[in-house]
N, C-alpha and C. Protein backbone atom coordinates (compact mmCIF):
# COMPACT_ATOMS: atom_id res chain seq x y z
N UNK A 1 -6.18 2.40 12.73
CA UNK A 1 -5.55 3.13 11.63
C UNK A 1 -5.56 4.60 11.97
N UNK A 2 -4.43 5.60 11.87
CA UNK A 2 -4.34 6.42 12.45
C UNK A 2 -3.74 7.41 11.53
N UNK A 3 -3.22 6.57 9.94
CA UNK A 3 -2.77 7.62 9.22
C UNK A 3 -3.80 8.16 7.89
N UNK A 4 -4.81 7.78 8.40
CA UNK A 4 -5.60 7.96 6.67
C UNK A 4 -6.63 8.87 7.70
N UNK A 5 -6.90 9.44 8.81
CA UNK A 5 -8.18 10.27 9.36
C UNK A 5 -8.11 11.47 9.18
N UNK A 6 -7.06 11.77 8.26
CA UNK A 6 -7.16 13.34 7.94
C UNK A 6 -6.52 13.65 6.88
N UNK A 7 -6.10 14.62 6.04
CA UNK A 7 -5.87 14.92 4.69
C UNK A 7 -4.95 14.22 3.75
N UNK A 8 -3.99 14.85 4.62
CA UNK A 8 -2.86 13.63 4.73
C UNK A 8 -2.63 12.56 4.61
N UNK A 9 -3.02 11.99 5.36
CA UNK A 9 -3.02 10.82 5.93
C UNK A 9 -3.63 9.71 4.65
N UNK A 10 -4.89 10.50 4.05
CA UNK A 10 -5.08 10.26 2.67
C UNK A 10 -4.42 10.29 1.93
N UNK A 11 -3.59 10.82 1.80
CA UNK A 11 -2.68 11.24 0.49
C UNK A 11 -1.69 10.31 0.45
N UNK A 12 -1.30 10.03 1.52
CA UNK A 12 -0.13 8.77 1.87
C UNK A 12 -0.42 7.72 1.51
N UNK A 13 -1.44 7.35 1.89
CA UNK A 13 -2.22 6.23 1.88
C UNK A 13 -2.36 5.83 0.29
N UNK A 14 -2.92 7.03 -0.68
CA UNK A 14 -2.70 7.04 -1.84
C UNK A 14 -1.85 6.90 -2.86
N UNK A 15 -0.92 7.49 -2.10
CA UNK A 15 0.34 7.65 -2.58
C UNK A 15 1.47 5.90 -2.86
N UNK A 16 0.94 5.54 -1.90
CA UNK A 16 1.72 4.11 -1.61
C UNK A 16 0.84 3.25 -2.22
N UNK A 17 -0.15 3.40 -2.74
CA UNK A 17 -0.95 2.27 -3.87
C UNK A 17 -0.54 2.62 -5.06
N UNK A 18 -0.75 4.15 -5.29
CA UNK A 18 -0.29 4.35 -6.82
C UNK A 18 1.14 4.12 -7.21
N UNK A 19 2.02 4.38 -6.31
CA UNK A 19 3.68 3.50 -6.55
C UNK A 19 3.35 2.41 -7.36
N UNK A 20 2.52 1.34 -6.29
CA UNK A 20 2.94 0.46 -6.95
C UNK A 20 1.83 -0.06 -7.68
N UNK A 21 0.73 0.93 -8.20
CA UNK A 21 -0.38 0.60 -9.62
C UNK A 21 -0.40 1.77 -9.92
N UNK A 22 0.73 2.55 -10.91
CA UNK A 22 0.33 3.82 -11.51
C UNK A 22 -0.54 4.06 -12.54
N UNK A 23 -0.62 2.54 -13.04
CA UNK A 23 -2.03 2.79 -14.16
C UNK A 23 -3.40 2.30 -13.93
N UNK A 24 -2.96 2.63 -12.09
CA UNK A 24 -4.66 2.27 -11.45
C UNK A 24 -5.13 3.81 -10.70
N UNK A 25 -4.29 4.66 -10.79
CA UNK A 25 -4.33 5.71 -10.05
C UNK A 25 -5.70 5.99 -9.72
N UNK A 26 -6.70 6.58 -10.79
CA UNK A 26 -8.42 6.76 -10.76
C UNK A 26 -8.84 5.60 -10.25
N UNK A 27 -8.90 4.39 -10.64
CA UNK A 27 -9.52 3.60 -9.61
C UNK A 27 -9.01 3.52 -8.36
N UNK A 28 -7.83 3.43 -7.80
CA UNK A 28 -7.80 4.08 -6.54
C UNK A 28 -8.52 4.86 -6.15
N UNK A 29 -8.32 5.87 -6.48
CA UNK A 29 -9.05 6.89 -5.78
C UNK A 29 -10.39 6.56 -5.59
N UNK A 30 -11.08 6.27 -6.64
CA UNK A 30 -12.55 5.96 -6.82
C UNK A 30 -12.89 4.71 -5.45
N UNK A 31 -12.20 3.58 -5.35
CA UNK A 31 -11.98 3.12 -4.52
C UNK A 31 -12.15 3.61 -2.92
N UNK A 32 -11.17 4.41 -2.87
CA UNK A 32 -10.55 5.18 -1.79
C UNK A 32 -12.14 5.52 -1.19
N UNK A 33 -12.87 6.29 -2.32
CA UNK A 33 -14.31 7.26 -2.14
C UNK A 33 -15.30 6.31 -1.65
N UNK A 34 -15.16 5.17 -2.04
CA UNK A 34 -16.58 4.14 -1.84
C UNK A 34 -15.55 3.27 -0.70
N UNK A 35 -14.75 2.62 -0.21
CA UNK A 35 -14.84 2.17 0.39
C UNK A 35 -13.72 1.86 1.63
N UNK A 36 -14.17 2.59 2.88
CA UNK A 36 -12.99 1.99 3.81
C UNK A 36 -11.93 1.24 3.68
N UNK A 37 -13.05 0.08 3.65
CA UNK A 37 -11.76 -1.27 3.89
C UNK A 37 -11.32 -0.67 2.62
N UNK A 38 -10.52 -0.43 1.37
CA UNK A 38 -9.61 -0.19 1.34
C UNK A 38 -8.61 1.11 0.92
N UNK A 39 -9.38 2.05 1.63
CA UNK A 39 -8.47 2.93 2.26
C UNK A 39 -7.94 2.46 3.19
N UNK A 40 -7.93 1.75 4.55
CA UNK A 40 -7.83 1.14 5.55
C UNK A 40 -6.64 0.09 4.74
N UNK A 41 -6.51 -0.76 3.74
CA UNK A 41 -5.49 -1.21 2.93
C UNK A 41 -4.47 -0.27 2.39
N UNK A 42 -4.70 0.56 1.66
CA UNK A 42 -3.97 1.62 1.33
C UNK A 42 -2.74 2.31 2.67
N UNK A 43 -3.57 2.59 3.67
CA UNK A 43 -2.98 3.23 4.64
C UNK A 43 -2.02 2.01 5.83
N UNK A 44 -2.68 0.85 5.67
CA UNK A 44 -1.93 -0.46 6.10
C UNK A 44 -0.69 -0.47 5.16
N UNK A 45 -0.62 -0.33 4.03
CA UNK A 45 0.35 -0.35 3.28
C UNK A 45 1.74 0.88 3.72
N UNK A 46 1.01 2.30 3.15
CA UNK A 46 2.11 3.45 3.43
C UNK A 46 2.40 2.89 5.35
N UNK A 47 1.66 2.71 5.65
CA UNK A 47 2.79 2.24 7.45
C UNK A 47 3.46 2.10 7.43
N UNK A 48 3.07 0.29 6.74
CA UNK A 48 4.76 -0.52 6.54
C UNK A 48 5.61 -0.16 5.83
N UNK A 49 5.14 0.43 4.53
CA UNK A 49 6.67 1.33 3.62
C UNK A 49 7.58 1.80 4.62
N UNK A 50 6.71 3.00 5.43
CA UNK A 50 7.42 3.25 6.80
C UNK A 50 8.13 2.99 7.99
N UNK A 51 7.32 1.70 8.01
CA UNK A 51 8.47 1.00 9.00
C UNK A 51 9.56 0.15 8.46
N UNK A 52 9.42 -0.06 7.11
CA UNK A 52 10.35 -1.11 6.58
C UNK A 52 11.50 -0.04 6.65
N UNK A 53 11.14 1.23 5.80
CA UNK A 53 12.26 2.07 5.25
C UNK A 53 12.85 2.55 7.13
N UNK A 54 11.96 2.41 8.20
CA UNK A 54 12.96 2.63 9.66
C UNK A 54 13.60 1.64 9.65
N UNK A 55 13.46 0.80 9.44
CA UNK A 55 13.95 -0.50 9.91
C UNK A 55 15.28 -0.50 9.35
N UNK A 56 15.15 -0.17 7.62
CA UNK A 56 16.47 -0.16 6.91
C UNK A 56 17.53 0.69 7.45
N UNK A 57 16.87 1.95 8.27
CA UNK A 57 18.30 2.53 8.21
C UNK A 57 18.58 2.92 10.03
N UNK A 58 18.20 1.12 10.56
CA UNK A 58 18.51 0.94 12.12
C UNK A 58 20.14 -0.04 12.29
N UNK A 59 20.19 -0.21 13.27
CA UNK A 59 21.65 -1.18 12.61
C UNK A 59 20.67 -2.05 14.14
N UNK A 60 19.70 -2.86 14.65
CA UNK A 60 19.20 -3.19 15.05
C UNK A 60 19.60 -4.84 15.52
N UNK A 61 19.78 -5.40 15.84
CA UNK A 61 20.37 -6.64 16.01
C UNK A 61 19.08 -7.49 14.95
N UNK A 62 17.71 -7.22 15.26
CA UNK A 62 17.23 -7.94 14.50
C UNK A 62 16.29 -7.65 12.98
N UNK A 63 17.25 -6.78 12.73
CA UNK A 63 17.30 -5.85 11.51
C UNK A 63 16.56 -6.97 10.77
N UNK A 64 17.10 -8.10 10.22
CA UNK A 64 17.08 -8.79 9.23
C UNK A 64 15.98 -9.89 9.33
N UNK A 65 15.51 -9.89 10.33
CA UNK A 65 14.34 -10.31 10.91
C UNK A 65 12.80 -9.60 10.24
N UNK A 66 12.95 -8.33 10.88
CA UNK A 66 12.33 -7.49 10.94
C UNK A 66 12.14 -6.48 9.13
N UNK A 67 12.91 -7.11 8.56
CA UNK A 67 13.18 -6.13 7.21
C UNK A 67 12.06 -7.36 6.58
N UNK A 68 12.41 -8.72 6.72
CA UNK A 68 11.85 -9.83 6.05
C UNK A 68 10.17 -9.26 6.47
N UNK A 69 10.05 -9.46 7.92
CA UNK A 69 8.71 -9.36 8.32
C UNK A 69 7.75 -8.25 7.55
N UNK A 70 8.39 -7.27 7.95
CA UNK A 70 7.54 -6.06 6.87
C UNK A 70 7.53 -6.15 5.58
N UNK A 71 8.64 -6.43 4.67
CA UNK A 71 8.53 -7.11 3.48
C UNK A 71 6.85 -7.74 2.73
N UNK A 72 7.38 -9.39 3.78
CA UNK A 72 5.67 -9.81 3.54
C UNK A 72 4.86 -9.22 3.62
N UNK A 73 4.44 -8.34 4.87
CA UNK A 73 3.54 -7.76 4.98
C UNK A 73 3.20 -6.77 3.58
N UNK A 74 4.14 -6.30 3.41
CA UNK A 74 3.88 -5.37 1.99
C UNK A 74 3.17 -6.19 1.04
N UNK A 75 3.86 -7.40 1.21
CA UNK A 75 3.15 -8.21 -0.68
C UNK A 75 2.34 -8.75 -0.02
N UNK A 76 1.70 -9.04 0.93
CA UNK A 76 0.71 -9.38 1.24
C UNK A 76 -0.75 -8.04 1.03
N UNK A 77 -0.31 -7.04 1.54
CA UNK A 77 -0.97 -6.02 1.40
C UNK A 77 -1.51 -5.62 -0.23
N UNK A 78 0.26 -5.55 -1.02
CA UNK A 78 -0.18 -5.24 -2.40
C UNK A 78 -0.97 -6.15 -3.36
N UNK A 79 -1.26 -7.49 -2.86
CA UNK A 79 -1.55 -8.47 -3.20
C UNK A 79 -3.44 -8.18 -3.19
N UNK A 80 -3.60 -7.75 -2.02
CA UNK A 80 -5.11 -7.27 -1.79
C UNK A 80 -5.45 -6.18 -2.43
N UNK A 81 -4.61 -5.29 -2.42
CA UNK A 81 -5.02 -3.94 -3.74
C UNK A 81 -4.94 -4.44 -4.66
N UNK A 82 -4.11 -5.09 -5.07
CA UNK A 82 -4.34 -5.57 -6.81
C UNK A 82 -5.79 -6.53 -6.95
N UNK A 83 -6.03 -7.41 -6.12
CA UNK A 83 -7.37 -8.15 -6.15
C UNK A 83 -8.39 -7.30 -6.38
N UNK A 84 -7.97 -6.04 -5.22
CA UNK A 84 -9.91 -5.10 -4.85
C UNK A 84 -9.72 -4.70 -6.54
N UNK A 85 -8.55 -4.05 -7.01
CA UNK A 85 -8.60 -3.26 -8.10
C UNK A 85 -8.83 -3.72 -9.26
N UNK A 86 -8.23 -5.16 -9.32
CA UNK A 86 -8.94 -6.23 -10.49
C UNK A 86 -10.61 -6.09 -10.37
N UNK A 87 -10.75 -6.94 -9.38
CA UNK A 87 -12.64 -6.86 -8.92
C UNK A 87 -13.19 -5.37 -9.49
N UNK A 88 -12.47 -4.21 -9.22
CA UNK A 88 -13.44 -3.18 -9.78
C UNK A 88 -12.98 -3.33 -11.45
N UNK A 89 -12.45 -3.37 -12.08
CA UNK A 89 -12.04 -3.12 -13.19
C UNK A 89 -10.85 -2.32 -13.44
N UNK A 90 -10.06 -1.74 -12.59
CA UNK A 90 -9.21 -0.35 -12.26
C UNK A 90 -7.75 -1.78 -12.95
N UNK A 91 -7.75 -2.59 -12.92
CA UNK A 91 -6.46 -2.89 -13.25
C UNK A 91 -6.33 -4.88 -13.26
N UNK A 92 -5.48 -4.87 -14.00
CA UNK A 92 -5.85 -6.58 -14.11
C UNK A 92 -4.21 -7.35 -14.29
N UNK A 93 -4.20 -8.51 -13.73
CA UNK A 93 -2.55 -9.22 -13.81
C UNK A 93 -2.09 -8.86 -15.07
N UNK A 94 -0.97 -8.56 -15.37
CA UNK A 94 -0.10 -8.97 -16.54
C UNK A 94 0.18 -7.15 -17.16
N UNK A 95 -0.67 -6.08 -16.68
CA UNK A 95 -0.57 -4.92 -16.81
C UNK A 95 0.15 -4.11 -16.40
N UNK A 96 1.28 -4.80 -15.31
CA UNK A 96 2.47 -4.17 -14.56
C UNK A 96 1.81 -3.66 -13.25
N UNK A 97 2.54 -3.73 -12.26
CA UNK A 97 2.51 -2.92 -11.15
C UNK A 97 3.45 -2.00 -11.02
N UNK A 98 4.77 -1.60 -11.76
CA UNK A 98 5.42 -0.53 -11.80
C UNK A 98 5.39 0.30 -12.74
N UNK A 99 4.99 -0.83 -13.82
CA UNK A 99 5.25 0.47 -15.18
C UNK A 99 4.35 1.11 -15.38
């Protein structure tokens, strides 16, 4: 992991959980403070935002391949923030992940 080792890199990382749990924001963070693994989730996440959103605007032969692949990976990812963040108390099913 290469985007969360410096200020930045935090912020991104942050940034791409709270998208998609804005009414987990503080437990994120709080999160973020106690524990690697998932900052290390967080920052697995803003990647792939990143590579999905390259991917979208490649004309790539296996564009459509590759859009699917990162995709999963995302809900797979957001799938584990919402668990860690349930487990702490920061947020629970049925509370929205966008709104």
């Amino acid at each position: 992991m290469t985007w969360i080792n410096d200020q930045k890199g935090q912020e991104l990382a942050f940034s791409a959980a709270a998208r998609r749990f804005p009414r987990a924001e503080f437990a994120i963070r709080g999160l973020m403070r106690m524990s690697e693994d998932f900052c290390d989730l967080c920052g697995e996440l803003a990647e792939a935002e990143h590579a999905l959103a390259q991917v979208l605007q490649s004309d790539w032969v296996l564009r459509e391949e590759r859009e699917r692949e990162w995709q999963e990976l995302i809900d797979c990812l957001v799938a584990e923030i919402g668990e860690a963040l349930e487990g702490q108390g920061g947020w629970r099913p049925g509370s929205g992940i966008t709104d």
